[in-house]
C-alpha atoms as a PDB file:
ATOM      1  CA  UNK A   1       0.000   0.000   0.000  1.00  0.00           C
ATOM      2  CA  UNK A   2       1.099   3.435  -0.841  1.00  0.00           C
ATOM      3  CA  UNK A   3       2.139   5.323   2.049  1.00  0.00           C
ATOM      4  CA  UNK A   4       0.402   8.815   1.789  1.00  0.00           C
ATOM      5  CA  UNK A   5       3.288  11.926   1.474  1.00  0.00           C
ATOM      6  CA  UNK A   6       2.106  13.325   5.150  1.00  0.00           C
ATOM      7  CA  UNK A   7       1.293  10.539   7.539  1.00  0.00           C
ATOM      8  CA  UNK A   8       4.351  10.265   9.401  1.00  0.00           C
ATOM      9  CA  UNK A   9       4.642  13.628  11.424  1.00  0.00           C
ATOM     10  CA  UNK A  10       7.175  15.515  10.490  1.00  0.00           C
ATOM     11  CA  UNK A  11       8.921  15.764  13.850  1.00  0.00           C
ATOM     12  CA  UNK A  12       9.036  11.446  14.087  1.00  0.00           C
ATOM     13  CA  UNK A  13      10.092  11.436  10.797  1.00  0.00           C
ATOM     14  CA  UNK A  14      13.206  14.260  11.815  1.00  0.00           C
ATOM     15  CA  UNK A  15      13.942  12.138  14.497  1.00  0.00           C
ATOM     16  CA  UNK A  16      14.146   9.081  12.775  1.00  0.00           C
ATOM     17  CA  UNK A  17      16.270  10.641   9.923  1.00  0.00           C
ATOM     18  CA  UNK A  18      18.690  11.965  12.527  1.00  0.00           C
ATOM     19  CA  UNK A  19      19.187   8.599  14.261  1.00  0.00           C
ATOM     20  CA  UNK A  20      20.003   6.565  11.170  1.00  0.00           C
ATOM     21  CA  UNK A  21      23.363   5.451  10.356  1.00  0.00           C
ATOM     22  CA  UNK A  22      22.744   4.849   6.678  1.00  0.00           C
ATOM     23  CA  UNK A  23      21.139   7.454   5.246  1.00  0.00           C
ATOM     24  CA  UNK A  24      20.653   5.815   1.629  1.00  0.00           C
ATOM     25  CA  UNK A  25      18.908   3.117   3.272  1.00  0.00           C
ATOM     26  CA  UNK A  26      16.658   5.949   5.019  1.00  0.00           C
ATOM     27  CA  UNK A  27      15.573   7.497   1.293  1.00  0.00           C
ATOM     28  CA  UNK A  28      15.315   4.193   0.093  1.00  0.00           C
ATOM     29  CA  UNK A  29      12.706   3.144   2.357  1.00  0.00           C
ATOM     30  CA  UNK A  30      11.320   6.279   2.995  1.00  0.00           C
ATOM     31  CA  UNK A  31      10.816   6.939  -1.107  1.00  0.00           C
ATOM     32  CA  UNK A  32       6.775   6.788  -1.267  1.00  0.00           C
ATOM     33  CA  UNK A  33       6.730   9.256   2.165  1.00  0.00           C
ATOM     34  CA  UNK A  34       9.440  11.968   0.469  1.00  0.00           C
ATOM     35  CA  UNK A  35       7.225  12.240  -2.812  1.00  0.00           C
ATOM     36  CA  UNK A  36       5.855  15.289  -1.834  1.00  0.00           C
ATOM     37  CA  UNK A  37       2.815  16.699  -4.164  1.00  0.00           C
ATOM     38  CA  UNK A  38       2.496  19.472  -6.170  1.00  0.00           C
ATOM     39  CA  UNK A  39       0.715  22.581  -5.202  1.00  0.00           C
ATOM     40  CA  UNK A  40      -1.902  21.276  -7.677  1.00  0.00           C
ATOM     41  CA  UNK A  41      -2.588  18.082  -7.067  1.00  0.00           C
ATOM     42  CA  UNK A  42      -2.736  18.789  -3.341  1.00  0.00           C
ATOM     43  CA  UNK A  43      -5.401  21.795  -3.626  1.00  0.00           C
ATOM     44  CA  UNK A  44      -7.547  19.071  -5.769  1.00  0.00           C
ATOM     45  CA  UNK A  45      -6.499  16.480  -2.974  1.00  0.00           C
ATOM     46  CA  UNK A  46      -7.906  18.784  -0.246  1.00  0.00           C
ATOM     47  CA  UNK A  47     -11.054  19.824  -2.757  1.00  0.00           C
ATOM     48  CA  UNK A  48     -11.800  15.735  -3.207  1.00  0.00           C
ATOM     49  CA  UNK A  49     -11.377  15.133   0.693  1.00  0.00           C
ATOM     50  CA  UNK A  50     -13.881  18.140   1.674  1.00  0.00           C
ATOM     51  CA  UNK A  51     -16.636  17.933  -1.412  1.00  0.00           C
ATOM     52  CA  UNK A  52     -15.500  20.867  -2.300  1.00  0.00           C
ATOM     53  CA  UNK A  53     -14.937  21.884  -6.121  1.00  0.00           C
ATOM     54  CA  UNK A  54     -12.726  24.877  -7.582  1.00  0.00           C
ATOM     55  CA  UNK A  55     -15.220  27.034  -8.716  1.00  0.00           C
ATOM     56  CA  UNK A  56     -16.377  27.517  -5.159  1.00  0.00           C
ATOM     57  CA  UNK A  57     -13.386  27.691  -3.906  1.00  0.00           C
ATOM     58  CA  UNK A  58     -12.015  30.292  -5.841  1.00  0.00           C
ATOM     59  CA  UNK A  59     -14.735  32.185  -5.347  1.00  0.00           C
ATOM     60  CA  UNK A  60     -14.744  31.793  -1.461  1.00  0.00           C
ATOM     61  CA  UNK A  61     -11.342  32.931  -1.740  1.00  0.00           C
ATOM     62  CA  UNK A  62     -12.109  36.161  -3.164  1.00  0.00           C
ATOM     63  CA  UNK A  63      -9.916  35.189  -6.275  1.00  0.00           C
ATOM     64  CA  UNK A  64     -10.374  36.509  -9.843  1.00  0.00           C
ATOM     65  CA  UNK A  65     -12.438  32.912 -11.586  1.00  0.00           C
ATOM     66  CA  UNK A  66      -9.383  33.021 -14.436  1.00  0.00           C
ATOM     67  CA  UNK A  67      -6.248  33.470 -12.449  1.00  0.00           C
ATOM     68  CA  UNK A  68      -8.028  30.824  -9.544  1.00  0.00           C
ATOM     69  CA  UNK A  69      -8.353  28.096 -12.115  1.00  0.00           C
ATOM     70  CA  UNK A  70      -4.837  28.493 -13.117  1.00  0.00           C
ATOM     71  CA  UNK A  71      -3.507  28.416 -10.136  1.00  0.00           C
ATOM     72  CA  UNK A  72      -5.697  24.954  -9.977  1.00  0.00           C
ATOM     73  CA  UNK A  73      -4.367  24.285 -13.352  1.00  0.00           C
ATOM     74  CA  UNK A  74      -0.786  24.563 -12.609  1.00  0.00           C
ATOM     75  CA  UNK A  75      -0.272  27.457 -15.133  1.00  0.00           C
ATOM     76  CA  UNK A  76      -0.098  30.541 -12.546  1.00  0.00           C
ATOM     77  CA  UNK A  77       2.135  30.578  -9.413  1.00  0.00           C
ATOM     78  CA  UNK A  78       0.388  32.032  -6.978  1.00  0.00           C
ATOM     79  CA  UNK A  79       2.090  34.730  -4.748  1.00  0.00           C
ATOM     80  CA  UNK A  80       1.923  34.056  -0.631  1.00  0.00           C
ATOM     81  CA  UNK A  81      -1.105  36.035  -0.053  1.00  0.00           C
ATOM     82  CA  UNK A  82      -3.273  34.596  -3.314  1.00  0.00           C
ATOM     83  CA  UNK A  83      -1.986  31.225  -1.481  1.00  0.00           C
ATOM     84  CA  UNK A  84      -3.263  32.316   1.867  1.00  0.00           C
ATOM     85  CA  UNK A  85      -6.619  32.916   0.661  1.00  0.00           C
ATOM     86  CA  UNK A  86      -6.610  29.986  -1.188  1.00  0.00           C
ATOM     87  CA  UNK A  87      -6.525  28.499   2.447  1.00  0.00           C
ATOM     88  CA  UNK A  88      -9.658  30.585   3.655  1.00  0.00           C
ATOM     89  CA  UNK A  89     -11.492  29.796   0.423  1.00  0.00           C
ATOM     90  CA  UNK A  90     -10.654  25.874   1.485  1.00  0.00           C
ATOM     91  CA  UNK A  91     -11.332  26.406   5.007  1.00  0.00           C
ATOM     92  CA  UNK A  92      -8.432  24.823   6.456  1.00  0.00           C
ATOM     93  CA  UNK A  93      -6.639  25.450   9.347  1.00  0.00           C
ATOM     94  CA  UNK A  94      -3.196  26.501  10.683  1.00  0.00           C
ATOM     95  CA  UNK A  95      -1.179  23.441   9.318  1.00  0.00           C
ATOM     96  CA  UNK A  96      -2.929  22.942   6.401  1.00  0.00           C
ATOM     97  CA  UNK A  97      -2.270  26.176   5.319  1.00  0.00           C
ATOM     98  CA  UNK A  98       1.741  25.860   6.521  1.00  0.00           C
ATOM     99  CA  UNK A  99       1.683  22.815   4.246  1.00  0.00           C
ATOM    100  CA  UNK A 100      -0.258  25.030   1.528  1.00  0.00           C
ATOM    101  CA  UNK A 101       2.826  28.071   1.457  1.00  0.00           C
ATOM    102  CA  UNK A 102       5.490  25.226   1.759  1.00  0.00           C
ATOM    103  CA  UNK A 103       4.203  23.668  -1.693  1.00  0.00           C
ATOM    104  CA  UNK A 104       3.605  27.007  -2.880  1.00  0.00           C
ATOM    105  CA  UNK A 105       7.325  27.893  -2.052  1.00  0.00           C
ATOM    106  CA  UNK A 106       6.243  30.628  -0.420  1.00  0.00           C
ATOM    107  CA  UNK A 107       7.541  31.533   3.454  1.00  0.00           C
ATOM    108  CA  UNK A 108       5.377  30.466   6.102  1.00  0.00           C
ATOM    109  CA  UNK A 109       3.372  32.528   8.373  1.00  0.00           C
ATOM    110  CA  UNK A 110       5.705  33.705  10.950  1.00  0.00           C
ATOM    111  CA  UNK A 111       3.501  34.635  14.374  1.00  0.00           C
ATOM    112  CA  UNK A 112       6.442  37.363  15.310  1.00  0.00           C
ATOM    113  CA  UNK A 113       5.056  39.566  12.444  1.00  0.00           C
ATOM    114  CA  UNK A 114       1.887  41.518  13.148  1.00  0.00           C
ATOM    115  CA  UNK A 115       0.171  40.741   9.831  1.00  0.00           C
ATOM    116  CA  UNK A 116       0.945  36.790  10.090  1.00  0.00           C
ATOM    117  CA  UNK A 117       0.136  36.994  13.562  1.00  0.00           C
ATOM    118  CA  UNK A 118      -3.613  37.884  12.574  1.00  0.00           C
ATOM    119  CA  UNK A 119      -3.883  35.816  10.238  1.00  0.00           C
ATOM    120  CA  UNK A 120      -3.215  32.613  12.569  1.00  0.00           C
ATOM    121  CA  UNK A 121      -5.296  33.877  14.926  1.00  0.00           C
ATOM    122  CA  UNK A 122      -8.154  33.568  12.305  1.00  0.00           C
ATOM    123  CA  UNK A 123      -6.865  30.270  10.629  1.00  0.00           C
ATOM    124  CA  UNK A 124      -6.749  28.847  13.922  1.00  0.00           C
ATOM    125  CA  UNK A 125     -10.517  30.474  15.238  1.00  0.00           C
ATOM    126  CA  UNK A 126     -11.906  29.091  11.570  1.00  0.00           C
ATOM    127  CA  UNK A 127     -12.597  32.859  10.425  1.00  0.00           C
ATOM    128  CA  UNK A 128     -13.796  33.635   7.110  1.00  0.00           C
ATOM    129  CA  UNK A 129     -11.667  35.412   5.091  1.00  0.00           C
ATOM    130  CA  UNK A 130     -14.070  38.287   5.093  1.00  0.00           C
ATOM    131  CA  UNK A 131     -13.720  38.068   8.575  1.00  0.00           C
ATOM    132  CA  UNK A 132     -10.089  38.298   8.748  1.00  0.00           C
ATOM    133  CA  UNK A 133      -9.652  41.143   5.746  1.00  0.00           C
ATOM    134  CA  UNK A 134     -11.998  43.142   8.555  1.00  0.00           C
ATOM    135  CA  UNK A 135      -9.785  42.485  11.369  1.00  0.00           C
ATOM    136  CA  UNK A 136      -6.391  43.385   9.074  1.00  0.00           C
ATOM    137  CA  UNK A 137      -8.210  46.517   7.990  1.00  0.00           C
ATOM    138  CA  UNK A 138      -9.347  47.034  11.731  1.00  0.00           C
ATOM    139  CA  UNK A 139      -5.784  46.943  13.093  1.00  0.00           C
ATOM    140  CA  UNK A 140      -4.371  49.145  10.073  1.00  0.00           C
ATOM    141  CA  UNK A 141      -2.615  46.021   8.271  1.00  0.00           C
ATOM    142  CA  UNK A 142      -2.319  45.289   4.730  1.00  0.00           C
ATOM    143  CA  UNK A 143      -5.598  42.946   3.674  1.00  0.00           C
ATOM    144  CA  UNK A 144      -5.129  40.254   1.609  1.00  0.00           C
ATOM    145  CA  UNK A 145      -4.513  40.453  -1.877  1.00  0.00           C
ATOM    146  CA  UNK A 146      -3.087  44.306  -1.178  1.00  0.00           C
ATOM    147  CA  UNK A 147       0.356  44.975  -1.352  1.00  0.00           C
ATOM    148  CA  UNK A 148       1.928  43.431   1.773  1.00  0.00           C
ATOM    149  CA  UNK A 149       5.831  43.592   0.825  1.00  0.00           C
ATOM    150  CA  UNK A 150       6.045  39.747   1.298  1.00  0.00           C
ATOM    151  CA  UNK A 151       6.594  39.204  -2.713  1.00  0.00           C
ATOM    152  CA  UNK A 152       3.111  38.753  -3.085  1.00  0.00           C
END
């Protein structure tokens, strides 16, 4: 059976790589669980698991129907904050949407910074992202999809 990319945690699977003495054996065995997905295929993997199709999500997300599908399409890279409502649109939480930016190759949300701060605070509350674009606007932050400085 196919061992799925994500179900070893990734602090057991650190630890394990860090106490083996032959590391080709590691990757060897390890193969199936260090295949890690595309951005694509894991927004339709999360869009299967939840019922959820692309149309709604983009539009949940608050994303322009074009750009959205090809970002779902593999033809558009999104930038960090198109990701991060992406993640609202999907309605996942705090890790999914780590996982989400890490596939994205974009940074993660960093809780030191006022602006990611807020935005874990609603990821981890399950917030809309109406909800949260009213808090970033409340506290005189950059809403997403504005021009945050973060390459995106």
């Amino acid at each position: 059976m196919k061992r799925k990319w994500n179900e070893v945690p990734t602090s057991t699977f650190m630890r394990q790589l860090f106490q083996t003495s032959d590391l080709p054996a590691f990757f060897r065995q390890n193969r199936q669980a260090m295949e890690v997905p595309a951005l694509t295929e894991y927004l339709r993997q999360l869009c299967a698991e939840q019922g959820l199709v692309p149309e709604r999500v983009i539009r949940a997300a608050s994303i322009d129907r074009t750009y959205g599908h090809q970002i779902f399409n593999g033809t558009r890279r999104p930038s960090r904050d198109k990701v991060l409502q992406l993640a609202f649109g999907l309605g996942v939480g705090v890790e999914e949407t780590q996982r989400l930016l890490r596939l994205a190759d974009r940074s993660p949300l960093y809780p030191k910074l006022r602006r990611d701060a807020v935005i874990l605070h609603c990821l981890s509350r399950g917030r809309t992202l109406a909800e949260t674009q009213e808090l970033l606007q409340s506290m005189e932050l950059t809403i997403l999809g504005g021009d945050s400085g973060y390459g995106g």
